[in-house]
N, C-alpha and C. Protein backbone atom coordinates (compact mmCIF):
# COMPACT_ATOMS: atom_id res chain seq x y z
N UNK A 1 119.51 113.15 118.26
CA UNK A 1 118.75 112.07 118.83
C UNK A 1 118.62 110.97 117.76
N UNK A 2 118.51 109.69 118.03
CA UNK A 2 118.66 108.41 117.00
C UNK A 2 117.09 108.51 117.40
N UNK A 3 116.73 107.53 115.76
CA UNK A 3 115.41 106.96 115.77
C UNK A 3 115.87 105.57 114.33
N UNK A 4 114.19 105.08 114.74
CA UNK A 4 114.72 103.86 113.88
C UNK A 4 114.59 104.57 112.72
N UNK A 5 115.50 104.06 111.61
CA UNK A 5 115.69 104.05 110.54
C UNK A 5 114.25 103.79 109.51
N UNK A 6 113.73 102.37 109.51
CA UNK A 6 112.90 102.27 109.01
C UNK A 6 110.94 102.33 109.70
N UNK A 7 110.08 102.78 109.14
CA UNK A 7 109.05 102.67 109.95
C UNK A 7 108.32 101.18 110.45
N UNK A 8 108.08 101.05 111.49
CA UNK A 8 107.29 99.78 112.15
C UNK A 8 106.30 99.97 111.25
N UNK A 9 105.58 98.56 110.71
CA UNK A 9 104.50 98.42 109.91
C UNK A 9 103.86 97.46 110.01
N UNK A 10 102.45 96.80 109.85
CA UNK A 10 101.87 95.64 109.80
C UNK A 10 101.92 94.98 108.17
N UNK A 11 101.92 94.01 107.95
CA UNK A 11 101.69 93.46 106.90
C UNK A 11 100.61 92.13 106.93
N UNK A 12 100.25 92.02 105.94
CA UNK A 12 99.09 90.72 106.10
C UNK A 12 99.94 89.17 106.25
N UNK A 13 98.88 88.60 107.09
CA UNK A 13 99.57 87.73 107.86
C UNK A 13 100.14 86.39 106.13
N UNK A 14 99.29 86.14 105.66
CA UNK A 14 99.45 85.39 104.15
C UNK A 14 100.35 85.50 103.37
N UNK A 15 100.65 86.99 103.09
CA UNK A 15 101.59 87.05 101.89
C UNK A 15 102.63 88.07 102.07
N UNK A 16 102.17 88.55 103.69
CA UNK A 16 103.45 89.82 103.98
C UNK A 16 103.24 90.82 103.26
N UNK A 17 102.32 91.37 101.99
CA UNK A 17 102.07 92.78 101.78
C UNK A 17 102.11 93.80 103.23
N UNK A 18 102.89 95.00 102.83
CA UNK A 18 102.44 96.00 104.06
C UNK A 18 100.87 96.71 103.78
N UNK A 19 100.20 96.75 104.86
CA UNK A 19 98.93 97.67 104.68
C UNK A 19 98.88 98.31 105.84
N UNK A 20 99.64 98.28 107.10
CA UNK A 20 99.29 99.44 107.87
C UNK A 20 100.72 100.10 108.60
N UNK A 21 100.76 101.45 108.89
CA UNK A 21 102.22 101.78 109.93
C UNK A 21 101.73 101.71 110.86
N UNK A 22 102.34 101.36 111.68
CA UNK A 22 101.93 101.41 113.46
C UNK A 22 101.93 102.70 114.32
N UNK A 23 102.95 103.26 113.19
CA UNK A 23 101.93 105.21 113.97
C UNK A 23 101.31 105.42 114.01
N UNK A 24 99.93 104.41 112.76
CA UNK A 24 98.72 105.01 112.17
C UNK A 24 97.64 104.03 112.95
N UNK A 25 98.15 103.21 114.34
CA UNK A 25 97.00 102.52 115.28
C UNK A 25 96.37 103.92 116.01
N UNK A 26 95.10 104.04 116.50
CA UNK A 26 94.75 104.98 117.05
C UNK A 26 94.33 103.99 118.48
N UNK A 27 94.31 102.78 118.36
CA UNK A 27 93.79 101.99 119.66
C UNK A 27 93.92 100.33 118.74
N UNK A 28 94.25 99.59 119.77
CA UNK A 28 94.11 98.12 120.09
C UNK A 28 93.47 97.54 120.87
N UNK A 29 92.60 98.05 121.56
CA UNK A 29 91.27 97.95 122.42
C UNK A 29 90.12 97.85 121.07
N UNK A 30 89.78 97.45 120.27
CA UNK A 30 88.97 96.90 119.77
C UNK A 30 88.46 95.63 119.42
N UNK A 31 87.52 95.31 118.69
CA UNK A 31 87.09 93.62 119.06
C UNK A 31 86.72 93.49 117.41
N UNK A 32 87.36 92.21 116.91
CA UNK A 32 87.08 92.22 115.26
C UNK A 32 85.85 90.60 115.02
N UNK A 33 85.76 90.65 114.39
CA UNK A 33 84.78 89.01 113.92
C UNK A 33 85.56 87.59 114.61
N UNK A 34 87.14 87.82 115.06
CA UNK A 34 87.45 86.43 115.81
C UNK A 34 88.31 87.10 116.85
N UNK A 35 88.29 88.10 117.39
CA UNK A 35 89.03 88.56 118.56
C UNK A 35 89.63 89.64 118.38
N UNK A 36 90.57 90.03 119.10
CA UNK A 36 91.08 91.80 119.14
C UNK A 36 91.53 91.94 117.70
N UNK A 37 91.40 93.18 117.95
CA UNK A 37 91.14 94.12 116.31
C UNK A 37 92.27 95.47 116.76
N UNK A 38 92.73 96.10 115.96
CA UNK A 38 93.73 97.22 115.71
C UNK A 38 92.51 98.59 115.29
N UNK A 39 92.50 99.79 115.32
CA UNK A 39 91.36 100.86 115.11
C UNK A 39 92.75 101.46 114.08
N UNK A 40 93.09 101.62 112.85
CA UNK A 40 93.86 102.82 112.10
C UNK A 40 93.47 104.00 111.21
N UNK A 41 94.38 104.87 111.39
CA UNK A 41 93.65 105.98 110.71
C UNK A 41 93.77 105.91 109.08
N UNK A 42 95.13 105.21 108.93
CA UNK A 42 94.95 105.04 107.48
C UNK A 42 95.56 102.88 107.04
N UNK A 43 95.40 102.98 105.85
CA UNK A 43 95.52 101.77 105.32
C UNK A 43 96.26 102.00 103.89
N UNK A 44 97.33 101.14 103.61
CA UNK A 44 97.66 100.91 102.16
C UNK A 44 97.53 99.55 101.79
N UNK A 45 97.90 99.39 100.28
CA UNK A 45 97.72 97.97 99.50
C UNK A 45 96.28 97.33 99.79
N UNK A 46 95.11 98.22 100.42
CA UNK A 46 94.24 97.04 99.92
C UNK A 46 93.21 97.88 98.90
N UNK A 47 92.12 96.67 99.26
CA UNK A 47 90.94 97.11 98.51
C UNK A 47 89.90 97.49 99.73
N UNK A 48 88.39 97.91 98.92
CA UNK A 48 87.34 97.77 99.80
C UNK A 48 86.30 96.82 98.82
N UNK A 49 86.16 96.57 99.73
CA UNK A 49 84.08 95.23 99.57
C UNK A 49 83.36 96.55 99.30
N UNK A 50 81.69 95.81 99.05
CA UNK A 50 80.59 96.56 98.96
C UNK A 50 80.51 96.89 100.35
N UNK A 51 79.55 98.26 100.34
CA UNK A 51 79.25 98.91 101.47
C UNK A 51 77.98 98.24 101.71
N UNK A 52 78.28 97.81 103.36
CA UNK A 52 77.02 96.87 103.96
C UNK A 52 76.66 97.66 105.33
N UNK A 53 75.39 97.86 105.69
CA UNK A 53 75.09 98.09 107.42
C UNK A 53 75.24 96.93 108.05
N UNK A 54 75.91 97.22 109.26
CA UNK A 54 76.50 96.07 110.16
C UNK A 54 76.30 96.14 111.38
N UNK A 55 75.20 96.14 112.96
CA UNK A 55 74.68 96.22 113.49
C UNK A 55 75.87 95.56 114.37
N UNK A 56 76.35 96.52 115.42
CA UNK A 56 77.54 96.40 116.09
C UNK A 56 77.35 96.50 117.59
N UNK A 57 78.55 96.55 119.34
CA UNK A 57 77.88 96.45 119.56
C UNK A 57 77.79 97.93 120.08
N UNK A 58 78.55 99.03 118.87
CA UNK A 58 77.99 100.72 119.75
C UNK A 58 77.55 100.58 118.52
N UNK A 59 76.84 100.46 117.90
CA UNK A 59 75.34 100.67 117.40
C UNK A 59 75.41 100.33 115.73
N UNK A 60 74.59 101.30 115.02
CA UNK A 60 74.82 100.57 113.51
C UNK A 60 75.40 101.37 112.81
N UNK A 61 76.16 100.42 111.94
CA UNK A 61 77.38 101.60 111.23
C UNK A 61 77.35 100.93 109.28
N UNK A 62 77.73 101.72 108.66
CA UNK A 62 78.29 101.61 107.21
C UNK A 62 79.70 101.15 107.05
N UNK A 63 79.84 100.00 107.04
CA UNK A 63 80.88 99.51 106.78
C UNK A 63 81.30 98.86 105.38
N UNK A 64 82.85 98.32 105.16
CA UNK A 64 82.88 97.62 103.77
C UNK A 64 84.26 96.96 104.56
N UNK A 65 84.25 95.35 103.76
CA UNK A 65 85.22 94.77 103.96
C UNK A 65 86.83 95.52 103.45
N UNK A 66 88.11 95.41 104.07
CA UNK A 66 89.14 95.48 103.62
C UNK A 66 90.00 94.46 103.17
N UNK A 67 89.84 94.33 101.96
CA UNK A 67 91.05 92.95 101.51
C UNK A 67 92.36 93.40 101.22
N UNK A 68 93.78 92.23 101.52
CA UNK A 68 94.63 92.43 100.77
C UNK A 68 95.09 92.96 99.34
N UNK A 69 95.24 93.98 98.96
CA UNK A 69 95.28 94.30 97.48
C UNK A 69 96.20 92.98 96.98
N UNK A 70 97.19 92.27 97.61
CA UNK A 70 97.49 91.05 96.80
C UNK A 70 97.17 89.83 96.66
N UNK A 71 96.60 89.14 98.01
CA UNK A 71 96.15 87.95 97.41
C UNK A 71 94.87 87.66 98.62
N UNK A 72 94.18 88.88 98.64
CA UNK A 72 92.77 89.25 98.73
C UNK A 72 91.83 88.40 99.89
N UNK A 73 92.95 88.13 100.98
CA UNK A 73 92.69 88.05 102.25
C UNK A 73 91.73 89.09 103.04
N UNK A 74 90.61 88.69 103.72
CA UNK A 74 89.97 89.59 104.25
C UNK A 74 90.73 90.23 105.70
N UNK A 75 90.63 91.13 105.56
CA UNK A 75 92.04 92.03 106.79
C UNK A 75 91.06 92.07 107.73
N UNK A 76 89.58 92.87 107.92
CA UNK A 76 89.22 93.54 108.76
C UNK A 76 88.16 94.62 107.87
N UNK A 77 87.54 95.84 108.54
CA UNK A 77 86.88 96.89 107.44
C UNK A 77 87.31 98.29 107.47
N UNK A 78 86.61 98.60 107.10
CA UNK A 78 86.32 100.07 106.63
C UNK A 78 85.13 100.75 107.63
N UNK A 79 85.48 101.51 108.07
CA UNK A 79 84.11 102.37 108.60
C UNK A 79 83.81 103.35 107.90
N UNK A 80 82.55 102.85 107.12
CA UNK A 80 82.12 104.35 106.00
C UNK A 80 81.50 105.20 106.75
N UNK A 81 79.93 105.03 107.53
CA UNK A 81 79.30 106.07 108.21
C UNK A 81 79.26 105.64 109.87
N UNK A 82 78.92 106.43 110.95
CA UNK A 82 78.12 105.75 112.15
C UNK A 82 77.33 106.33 112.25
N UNK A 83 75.63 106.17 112.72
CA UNK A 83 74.86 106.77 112.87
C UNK A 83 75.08 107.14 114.11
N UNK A 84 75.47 106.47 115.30
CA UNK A 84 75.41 107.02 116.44
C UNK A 84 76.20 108.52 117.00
N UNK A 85 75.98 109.32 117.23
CA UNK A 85 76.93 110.71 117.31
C UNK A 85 78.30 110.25 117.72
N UNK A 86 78.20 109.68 119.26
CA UNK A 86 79.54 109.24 119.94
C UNK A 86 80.41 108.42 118.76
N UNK A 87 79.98 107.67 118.14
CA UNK A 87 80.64 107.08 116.87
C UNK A 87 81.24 107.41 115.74
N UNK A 88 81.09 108.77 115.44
CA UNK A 88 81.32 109.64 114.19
C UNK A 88 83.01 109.31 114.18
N UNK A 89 83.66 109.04 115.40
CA UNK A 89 85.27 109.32 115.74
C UNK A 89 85.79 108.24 114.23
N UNK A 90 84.65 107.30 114.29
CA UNK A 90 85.26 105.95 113.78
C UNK A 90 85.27 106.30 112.16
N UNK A 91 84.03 107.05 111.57
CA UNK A 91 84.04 107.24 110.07
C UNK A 91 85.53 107.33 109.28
N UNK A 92 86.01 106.93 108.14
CA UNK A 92 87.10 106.65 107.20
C UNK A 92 88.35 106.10 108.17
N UNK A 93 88.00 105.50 109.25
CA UNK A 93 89.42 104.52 109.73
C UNK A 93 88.92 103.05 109.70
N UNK A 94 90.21 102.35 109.91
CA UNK A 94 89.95 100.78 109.67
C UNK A 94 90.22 100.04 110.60
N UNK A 95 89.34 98.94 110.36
CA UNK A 95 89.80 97.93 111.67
C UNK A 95 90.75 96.73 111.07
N UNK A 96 91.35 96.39 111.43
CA UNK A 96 92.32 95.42 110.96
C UNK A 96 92.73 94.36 112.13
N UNK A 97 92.14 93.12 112.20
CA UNK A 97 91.58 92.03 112.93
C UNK A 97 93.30 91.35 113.06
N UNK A 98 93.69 91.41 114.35
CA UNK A 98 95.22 91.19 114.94
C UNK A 98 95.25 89.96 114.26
N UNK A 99 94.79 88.87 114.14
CA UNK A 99 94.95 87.46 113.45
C UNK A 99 95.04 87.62 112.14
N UNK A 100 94.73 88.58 111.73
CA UNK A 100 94.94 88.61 110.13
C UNK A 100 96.04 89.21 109.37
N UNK A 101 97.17 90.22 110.55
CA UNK A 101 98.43 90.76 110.15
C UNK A 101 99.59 90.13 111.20
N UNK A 102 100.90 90.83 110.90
CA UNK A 102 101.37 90.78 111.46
C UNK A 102 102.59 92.13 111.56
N UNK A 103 102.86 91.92 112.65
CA UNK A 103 104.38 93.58 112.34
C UNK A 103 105.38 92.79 111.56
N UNK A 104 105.60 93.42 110.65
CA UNK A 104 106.63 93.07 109.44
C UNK A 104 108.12 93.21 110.43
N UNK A 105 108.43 93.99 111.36
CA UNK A 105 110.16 94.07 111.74
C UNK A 105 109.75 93.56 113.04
N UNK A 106 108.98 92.80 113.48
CA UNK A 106 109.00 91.46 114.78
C UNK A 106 109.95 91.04 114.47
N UNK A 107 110.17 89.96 115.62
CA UNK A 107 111.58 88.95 115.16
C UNK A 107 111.36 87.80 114.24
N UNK A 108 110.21 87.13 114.10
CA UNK A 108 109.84 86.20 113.54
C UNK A 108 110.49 86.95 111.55
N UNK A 109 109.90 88.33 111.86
CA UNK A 109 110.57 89.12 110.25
C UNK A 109 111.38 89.05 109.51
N UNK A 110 112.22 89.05 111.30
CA UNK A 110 113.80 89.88 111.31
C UNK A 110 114.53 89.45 109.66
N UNK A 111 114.85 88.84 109.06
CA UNK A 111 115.25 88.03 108.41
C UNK A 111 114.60 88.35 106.88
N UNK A 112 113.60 88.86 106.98
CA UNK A 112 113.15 89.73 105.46
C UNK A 112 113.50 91.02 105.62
N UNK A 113 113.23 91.79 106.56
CA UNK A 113 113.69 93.39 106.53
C UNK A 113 114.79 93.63 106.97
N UNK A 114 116.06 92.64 107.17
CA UNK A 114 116.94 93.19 108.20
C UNK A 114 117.10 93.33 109.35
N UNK A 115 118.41 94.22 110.11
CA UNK A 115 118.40 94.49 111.57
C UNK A 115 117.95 95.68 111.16
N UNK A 116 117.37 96.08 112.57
CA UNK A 116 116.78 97.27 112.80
C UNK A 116 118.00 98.36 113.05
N UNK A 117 118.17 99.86 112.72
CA UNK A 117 119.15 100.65 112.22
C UNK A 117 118.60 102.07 112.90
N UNK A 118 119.42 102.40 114.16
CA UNK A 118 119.07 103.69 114.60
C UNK A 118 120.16 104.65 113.87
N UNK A 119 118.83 105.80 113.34
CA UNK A 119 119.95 106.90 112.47
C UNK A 119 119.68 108.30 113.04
N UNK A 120 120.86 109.34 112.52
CA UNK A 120 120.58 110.27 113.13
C UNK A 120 119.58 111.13 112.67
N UNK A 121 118.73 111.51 113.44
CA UNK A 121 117.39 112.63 112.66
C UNK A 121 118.03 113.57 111.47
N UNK A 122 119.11 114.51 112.03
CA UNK A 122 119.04 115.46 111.07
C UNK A 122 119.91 114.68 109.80
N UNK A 123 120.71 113.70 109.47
CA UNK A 123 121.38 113.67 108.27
C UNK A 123 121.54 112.24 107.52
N UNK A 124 120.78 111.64 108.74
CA UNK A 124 120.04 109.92 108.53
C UNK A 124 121.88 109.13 108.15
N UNK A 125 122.53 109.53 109.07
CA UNK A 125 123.70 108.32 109.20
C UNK A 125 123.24 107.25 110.25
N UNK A 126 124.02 106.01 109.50
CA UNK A 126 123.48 105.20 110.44
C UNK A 126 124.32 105.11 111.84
N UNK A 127 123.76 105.06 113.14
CA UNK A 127 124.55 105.01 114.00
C UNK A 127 124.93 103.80 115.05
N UNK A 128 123.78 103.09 115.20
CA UNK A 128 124.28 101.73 115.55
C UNK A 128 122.72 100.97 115.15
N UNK A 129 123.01 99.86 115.62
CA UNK A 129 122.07 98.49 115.55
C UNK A 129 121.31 98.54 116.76
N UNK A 130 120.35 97.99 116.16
CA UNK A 130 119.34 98.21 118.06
C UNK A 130 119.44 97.24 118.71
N UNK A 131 120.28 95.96 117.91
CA UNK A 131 120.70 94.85 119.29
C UNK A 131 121.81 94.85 119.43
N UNK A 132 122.46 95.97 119.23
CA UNK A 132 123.88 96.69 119.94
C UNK A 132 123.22 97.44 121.63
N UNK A 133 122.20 98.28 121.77
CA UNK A 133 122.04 98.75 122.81
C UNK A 133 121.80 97.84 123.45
N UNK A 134 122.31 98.83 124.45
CA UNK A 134 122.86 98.04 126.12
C UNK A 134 121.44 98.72 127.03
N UNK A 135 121.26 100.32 126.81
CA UNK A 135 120.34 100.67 127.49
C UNK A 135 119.80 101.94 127.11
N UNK A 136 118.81 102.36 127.37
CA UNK A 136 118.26 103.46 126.72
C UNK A 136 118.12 104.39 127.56
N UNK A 137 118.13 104.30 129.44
CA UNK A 137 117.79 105.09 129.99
C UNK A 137 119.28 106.15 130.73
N UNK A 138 119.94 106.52 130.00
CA UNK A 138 120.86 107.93 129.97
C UNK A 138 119.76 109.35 128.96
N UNK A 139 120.37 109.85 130.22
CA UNK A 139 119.23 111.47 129.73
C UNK A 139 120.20 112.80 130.45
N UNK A 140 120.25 113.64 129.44
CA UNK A 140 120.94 114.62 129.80
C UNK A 140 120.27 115.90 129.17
N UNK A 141 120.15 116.88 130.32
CA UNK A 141 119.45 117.85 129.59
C UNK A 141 120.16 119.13 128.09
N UNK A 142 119.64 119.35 127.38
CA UNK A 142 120.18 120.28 126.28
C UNK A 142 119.66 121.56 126.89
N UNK A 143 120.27 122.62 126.64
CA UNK A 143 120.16 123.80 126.94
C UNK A 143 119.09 124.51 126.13
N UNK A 144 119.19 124.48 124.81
CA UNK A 144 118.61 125.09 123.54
C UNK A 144 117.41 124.19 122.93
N UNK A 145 117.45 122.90 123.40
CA UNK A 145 116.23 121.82 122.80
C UNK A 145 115.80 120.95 123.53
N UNK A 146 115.37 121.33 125.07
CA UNK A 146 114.85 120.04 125.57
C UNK A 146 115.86 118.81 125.95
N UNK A 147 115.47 117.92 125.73
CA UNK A 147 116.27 116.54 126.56
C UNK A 147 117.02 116.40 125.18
N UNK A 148 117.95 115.99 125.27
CA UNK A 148 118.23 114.87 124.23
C UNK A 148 118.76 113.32 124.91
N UNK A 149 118.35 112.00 124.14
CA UNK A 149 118.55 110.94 125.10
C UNK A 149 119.87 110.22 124.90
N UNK A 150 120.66 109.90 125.70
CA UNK A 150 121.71 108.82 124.84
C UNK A 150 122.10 107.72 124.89
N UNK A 151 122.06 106.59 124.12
CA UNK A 151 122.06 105.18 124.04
C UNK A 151 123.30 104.93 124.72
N UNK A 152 123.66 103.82 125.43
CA UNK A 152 125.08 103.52 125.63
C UNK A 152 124.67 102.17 124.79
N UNK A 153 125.67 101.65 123.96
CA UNK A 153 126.02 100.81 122.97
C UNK A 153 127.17 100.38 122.75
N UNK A 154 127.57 99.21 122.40
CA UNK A 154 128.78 98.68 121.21
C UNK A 154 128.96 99.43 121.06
N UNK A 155 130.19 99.87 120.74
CA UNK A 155 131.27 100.53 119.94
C UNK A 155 131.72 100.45 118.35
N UNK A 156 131.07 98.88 118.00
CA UNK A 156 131.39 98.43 117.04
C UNK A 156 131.02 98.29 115.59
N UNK A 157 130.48 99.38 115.79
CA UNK A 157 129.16 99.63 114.37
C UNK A 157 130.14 100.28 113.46
């Protein structure tokens, strides 16, 4: 089975540092200080602010700002504690405010990271370009592992 090559990631919208993978959104249904917000379980390249109580609107929580570790853009926060029970889900994940990143392999990217590169799981050859596929929906069942899926594509890789 192909997968992409490299992982989808956010980077800050300013200077393009990466600070989040997009495996690591747990929801985009959140609401940040100027509009929708990203919920992740983890964060790289930044920092944290002082820890402040921040009266929200599921209730009051321990939070700390998250800056760019490079040129110290405010991203979004940190959830240190929630007092509310239903809230506990949120303690050590981050919010990261959609206006303040962006996905690093968008197209607007394309052009710093490359084309995007489907490889094979077990031995990571590359096997084609993902704006070689034509279509994704061929499916044939495997006997011994479930589905496996297969791209029809260019030839020309």
């Amino acid at each position: 089975m192909a997968e992409l090559a490299e992982p989808r990631v956010y980077s800050c919208r300013h200077c393009r540092n990466r600070v989040c993978l997009h495996d690591d959104i747990i929801s985009k249904a959140f609401q940040g200080r100027n509009g929708c917000a990203f919920l992740s379980s983890h964060a790289m390249n930044i920092t944290t602010g002082a820890k402040e109580d921040r009266q929200f609107m599921t209730g009051l929580h321990t939070v700390a700002d998250i800056h760019c570790r490079d040129c110290r853009e405010v991203l979004g926060w940190k959830y240190e504690r929630a007092y509310e029970e239903s809230q506990k889900y949120k303690e050590g994940k981050f919010i990261f405010e959609k206006d303040k990143i962006v996905q690093k392999n968008s197209r607007e990217m394309a052009e710093l990271v490359g084309p995007r590169v489907y490889s094979c799981r077990h031995c990571r050859n590359h096997v084609c370009l993902h704006d070689d596929i034509i279509s994704k929906a061929f499916q044939v069942n495997n006997f011994t592992q479930g589905r496996i899926i297969y791209f029809l594509f260019l030839g020309h890789y």
